[in-house]
Protein backbone atom coordinates (compact mmCIF):
# COMPACT_ATOMS: atom_id res chain seq x y z
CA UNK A 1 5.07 -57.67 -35.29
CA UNK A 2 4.81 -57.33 -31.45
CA UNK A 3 8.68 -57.10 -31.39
CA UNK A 4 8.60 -54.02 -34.30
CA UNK A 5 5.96 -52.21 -31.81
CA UNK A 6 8.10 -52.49 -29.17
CA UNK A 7 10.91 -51.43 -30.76
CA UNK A 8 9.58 -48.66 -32.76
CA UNK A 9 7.87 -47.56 -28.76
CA UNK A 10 11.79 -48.08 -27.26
CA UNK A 11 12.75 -45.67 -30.40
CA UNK A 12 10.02 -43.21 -29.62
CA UNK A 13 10.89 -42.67 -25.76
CA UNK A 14 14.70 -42.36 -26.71
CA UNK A 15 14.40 -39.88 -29.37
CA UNK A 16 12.19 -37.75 -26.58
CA UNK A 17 14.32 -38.31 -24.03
CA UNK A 18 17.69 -37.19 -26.13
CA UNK A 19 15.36 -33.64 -27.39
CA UNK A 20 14.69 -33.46 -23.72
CA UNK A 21 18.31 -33.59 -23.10
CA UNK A 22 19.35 -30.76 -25.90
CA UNK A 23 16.66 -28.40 -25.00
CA UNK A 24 17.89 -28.36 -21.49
CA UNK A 25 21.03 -27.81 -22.34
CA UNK A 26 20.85 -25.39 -25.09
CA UNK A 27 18.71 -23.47 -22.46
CA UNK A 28 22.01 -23.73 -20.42
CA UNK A 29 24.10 -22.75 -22.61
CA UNK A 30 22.52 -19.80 -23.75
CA UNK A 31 21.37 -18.37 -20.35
CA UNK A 32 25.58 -18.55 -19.98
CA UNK A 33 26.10 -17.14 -22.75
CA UNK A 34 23.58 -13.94 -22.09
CA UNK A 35 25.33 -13.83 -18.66
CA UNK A 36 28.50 -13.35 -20.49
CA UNK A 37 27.28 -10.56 -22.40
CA UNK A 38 25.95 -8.73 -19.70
CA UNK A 39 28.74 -8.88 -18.40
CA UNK A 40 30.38 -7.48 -21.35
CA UNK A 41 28.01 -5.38 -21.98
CA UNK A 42 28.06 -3.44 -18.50
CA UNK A 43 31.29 -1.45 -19.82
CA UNK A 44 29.45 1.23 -21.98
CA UNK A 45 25.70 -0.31 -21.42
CA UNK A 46 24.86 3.27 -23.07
CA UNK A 47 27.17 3.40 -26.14
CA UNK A 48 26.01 2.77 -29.15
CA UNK A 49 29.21 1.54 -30.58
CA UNK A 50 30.24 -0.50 -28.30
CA UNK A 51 26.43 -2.54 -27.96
CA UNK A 52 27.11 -2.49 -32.05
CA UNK A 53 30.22 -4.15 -31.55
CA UNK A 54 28.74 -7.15 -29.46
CA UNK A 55 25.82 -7.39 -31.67
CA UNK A 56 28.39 -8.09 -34.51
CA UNK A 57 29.63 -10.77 -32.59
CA UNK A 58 25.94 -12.19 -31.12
CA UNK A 59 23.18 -11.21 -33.82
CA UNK A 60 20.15 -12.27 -31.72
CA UNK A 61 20.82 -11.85 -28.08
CA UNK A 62 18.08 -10.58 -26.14
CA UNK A 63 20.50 -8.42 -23.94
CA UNK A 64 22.08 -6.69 -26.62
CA UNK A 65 19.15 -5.88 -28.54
CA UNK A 66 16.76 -5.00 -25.78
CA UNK A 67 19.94 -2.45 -25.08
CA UNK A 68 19.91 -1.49 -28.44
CA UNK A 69 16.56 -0.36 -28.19
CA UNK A 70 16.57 1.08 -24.68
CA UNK A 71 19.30 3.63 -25.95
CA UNK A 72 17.01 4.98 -28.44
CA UNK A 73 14.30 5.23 -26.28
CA UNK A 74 16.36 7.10 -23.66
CA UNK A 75 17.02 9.59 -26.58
CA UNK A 76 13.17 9.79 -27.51
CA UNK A 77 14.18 9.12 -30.83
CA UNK A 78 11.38 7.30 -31.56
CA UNK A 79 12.16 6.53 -35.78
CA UNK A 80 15.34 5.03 -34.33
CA UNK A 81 13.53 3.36 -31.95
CA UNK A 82 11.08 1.99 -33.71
CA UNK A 83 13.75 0.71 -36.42
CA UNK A 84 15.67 -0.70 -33.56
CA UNK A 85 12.49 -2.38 -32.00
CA UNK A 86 11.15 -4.07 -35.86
CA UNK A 87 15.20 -5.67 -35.42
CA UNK A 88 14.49 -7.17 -32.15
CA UNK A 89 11.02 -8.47 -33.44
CA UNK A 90 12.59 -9.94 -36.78
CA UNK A 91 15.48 -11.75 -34.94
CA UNK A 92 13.68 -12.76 -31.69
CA UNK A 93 10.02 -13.32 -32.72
CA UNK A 94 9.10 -15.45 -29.87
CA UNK A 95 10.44 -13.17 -27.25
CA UNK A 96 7.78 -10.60 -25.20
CA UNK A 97 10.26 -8.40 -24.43
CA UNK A 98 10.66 -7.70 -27.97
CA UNK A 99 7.00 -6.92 -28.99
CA UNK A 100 6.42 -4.85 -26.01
CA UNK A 101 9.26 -2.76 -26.57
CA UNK A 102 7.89 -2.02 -29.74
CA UNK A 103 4.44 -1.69 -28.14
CA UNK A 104 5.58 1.12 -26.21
CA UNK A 105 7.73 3.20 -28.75
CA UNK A 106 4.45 3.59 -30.08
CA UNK A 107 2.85 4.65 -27.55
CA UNK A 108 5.35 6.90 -26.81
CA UNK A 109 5.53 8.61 -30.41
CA UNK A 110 1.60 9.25 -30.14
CA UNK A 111 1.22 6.35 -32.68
CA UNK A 112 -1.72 4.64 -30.10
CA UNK A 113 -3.68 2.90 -33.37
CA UNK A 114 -0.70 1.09 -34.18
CA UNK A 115 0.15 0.06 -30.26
CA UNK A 116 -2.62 -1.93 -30.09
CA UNK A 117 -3.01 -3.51 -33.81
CA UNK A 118 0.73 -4.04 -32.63
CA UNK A 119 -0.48 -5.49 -29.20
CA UNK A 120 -3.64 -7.60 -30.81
CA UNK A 121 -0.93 -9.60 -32.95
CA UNK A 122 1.34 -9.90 -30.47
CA UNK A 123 -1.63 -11.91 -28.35
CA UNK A 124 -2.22 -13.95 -31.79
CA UNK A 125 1.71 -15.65 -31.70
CA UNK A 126 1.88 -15.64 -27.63
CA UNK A 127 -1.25 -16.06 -26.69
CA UNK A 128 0.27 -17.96 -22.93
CA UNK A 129 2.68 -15.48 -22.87
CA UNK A 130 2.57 -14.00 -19.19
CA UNK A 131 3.95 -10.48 -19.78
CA UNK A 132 1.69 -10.11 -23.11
CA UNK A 133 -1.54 -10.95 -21.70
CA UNK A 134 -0.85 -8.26 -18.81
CA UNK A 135 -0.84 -5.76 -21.22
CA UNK A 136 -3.32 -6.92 -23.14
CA UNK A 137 -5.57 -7.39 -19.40
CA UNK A 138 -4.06 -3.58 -18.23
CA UNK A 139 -5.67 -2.19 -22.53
CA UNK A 140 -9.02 -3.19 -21.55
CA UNK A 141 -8.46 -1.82 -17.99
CA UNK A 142 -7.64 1.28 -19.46
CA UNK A 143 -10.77 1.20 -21.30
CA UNK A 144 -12.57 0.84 -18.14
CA UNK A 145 -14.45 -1.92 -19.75
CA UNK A 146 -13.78 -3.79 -15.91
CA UNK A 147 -15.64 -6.79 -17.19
CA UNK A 148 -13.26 -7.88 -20.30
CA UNK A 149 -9.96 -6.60 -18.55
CA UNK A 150 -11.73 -9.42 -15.72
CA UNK A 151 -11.51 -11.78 -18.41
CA UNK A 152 -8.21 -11.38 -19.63
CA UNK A 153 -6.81 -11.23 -16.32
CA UNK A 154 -8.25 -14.24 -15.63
CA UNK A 155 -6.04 -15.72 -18.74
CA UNK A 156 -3.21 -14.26 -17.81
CA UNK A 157 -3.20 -16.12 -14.42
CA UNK A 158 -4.40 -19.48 -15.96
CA UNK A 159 -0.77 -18.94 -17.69
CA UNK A 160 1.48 -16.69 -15.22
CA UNK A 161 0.35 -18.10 -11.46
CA UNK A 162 3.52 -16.45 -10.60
CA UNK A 163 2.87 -13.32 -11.57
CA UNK A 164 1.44 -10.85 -8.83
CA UNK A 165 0.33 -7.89 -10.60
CA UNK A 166 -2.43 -10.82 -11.91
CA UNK A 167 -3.91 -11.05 -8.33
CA UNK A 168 -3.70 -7.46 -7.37
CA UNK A 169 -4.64 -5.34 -10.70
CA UNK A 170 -7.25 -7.83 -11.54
CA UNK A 171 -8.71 -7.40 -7.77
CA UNK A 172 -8.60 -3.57 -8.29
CA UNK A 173 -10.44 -4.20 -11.62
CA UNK A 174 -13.49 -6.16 -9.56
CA UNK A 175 -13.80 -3.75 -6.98
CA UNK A 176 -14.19 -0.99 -9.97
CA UNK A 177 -17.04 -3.07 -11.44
CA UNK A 178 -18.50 -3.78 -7.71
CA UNK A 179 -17.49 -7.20 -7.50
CA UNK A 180 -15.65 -7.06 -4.13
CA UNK A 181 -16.82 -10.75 -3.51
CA UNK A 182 -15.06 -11.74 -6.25
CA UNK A 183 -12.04 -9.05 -5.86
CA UNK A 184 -11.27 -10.88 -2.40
CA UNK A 185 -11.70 -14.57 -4.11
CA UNK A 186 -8.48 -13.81 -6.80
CA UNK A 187 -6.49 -12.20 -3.84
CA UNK A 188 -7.21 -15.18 -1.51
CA UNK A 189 -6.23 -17.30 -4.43
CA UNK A 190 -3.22 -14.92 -4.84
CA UNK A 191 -1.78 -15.69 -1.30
CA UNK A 192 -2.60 -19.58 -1.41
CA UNK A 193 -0.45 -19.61 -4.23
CA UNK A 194 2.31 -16.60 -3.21
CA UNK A 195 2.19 -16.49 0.50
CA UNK A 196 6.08 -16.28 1.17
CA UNK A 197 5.90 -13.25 -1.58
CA UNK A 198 6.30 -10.05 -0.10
CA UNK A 199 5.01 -8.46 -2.80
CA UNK A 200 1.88 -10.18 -2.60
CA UNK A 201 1.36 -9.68 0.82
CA UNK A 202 1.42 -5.64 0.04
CA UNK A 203 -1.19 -6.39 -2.84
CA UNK A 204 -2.80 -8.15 -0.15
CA UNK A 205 -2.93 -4.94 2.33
CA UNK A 206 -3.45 -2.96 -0.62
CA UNK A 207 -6.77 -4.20 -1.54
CA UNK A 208 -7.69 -4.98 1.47
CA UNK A 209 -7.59 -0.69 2.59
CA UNK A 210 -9.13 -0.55 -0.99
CA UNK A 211 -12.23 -2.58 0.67
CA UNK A 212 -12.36 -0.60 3.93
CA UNK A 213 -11.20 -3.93 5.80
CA UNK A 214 -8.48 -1.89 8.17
CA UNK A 215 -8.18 -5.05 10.41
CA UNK A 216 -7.46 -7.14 7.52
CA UNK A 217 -4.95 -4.80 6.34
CA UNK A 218 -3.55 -4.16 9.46
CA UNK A 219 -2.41 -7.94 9.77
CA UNK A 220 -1.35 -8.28 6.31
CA UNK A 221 1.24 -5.05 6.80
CA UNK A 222 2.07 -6.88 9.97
CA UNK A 223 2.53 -10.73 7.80
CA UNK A 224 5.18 -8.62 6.01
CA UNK A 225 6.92 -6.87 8.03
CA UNK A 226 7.87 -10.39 9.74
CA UNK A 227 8.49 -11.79 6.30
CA UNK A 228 10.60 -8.72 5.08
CA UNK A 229 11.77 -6.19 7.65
CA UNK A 230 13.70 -4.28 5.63
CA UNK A 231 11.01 -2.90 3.68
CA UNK A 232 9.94 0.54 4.70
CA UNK A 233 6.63 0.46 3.54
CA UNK A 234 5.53 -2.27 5.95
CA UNK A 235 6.00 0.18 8.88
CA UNK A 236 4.67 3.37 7.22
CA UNK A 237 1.13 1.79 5.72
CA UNK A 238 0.80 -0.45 8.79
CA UNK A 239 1.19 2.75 10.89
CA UNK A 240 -1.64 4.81 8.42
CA UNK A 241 -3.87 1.37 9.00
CA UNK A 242 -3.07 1.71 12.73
CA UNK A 243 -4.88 5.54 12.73
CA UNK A 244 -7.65 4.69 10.67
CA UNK A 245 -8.58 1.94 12.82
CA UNK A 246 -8.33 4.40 16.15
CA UNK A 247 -5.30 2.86 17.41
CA UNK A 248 -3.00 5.35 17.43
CA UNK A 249 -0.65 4.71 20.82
CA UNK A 250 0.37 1.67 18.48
CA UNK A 251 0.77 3.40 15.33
CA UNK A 252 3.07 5.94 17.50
CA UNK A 253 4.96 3.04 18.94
CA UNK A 254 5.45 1.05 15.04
CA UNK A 255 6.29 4.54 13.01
CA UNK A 256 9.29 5.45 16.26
CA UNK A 257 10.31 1.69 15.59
CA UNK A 258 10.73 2.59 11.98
CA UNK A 259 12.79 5.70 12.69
CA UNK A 260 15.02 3.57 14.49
CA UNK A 261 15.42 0.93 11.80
CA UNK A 262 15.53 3.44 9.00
CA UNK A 263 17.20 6.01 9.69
CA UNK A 264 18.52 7.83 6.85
CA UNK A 265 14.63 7.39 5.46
CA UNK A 266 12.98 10.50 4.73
CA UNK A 267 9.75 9.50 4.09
CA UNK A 268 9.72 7.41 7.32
CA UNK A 269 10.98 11.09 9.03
CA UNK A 270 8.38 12.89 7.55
CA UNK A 271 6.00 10.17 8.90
CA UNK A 272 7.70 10.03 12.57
CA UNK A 273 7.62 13.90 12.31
CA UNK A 274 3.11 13.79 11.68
CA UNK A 275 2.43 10.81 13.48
CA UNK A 276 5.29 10.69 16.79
CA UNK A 277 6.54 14.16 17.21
CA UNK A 278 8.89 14.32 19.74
CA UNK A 279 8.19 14.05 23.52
CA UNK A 280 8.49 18.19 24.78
CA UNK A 281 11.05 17.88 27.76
CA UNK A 282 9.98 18.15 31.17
CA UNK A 283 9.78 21.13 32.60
CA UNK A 284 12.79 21.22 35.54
CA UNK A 285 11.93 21.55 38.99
CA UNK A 286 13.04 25.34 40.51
CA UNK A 287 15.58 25.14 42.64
CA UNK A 288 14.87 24.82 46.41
CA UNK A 289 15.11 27.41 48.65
């Protein structure tokens, strides 16, 4: 009897270590094969026939059919659309992309009623889907009812830790409601988790000149502009966060360094032009007698 336990236990682990195996490699495989249809697909990304063609050839790949879609949009022929978008949903029923594509035709063709019935089901069959439960956090937000968009952004972090816009629109949500405690918790809990993400680290400055904290900000523009100095807007908001605070010798001296390192940048020569006009020449010295 012991033996059969055993066995049937030895049976158990191989069978889940085999499934394992495949899922990791079908995953493989078909991340190649979506590679290989991009790259096919980059021809004539905008032709009709030609995304037709591949879809003849690959019924349910997400590339082709979130093309498919796209082209319509870009059209704003939303029946197309829309006929397009039920495709991608009946082929790829598991896939975000796919519902809020069809979310947004919707929206798009005034049809707002049906967005979010659309939306609401979408939530029911991926409820830890990431993407989803932004949208679903961002429909309450739009509502300005601050505390249930709290909630739901709350969710969607609990299942996309990864996902910035969970830290910083759910921050912007608190301070709405007056809950700036709390709004600095999440974005604390945002860069303990995302610290070497740049993009975090603007949320970070963002909400931080949201809450009136220019210091704060001030280092956070300065945390990514060492972490990413090719980014423009490091220089130009760290320079606005250097006036507000009164110190504006340094914002001078930061907004001519960004002149230098952008300089085909119009927006950082607008800024150069308001904040660090040019020096006016000397005047000579007359000639003497």
């Amino acid at each position: 009897m012991w033996m059969l336990a055993i066995g049937l236990v030895a049976l158990l682990i191989w069978a889940a270590f085999f499934f394992f195996c495949y899922r990791r490699l079908d995953r493989t495989g078909t991340a190649g094969r979506e590679d290989d249809i991009r790259f096919a697909l980059d021809a004539a990304p905008w032709s009709d026939r030609h995304v037709e063609s591949l879809l003849a050839r690959s019924l349910n790949s997400p590339t082709l059919l979130g093309q498919y879609v796209a082209n319509a949009v870009e059209r704003s022929d939303w029946p197309e659309a829309l006929r397009r978008a039920d495709i991608f949903t009946t082929r790829s029923p598991r896939s975000a992309y796919a519902w809020l594509a069809r979310i947004d035709i919707l929206r798009r063709a005034g049809r707002e009623e049906e967005a979010v019935a659309a939306l609401r089901k979408a939530v029911r069959r991926m409820p830890r889907a990431p993407e989803i439960l932004l949208v679903w956090a961002r429909e309450a937000a739009r509502s300005q009812d601050w505390a249930e968009a709290s909630r739901r952004f709350a969710r969607m972090r609990r299942f996309g830790p990864g996902h910035v816009e969970g830290y910083h629109e759910a921050a912007e949500v608190l301070i709405k409601d007056g809950r700036s405690d709390e709004a600095a918790a999440v974005i604390a809990e945002g860069m303990g988790r995302l610290s070497e993400n740049w993009t975090m680290l603007r949320a970070a400055a963002w909400i931080a000149e949201r809450m009136g904290d220019d210091d704060e900000a001030i280092r956070r523009w300065e945390a990514m502009r060492a972490l990413v100095p090719g980014e423009s807007s490091g220089f130009l908001c760290g320079a606005e966060a250097l006036v507000r605070a009164g110190r504006g010798e340094e914002a001078v001296a930061l907004i001519r360094q960004a002149r230098d390192f952008f300089p085909g940048n119009k927006t950082v020569a607008e800024a150069a032009a308001r904040l660090a006009p040019p020096e006016a020449p000397e005047p000579a010295e007359p000639p003497s007698p």
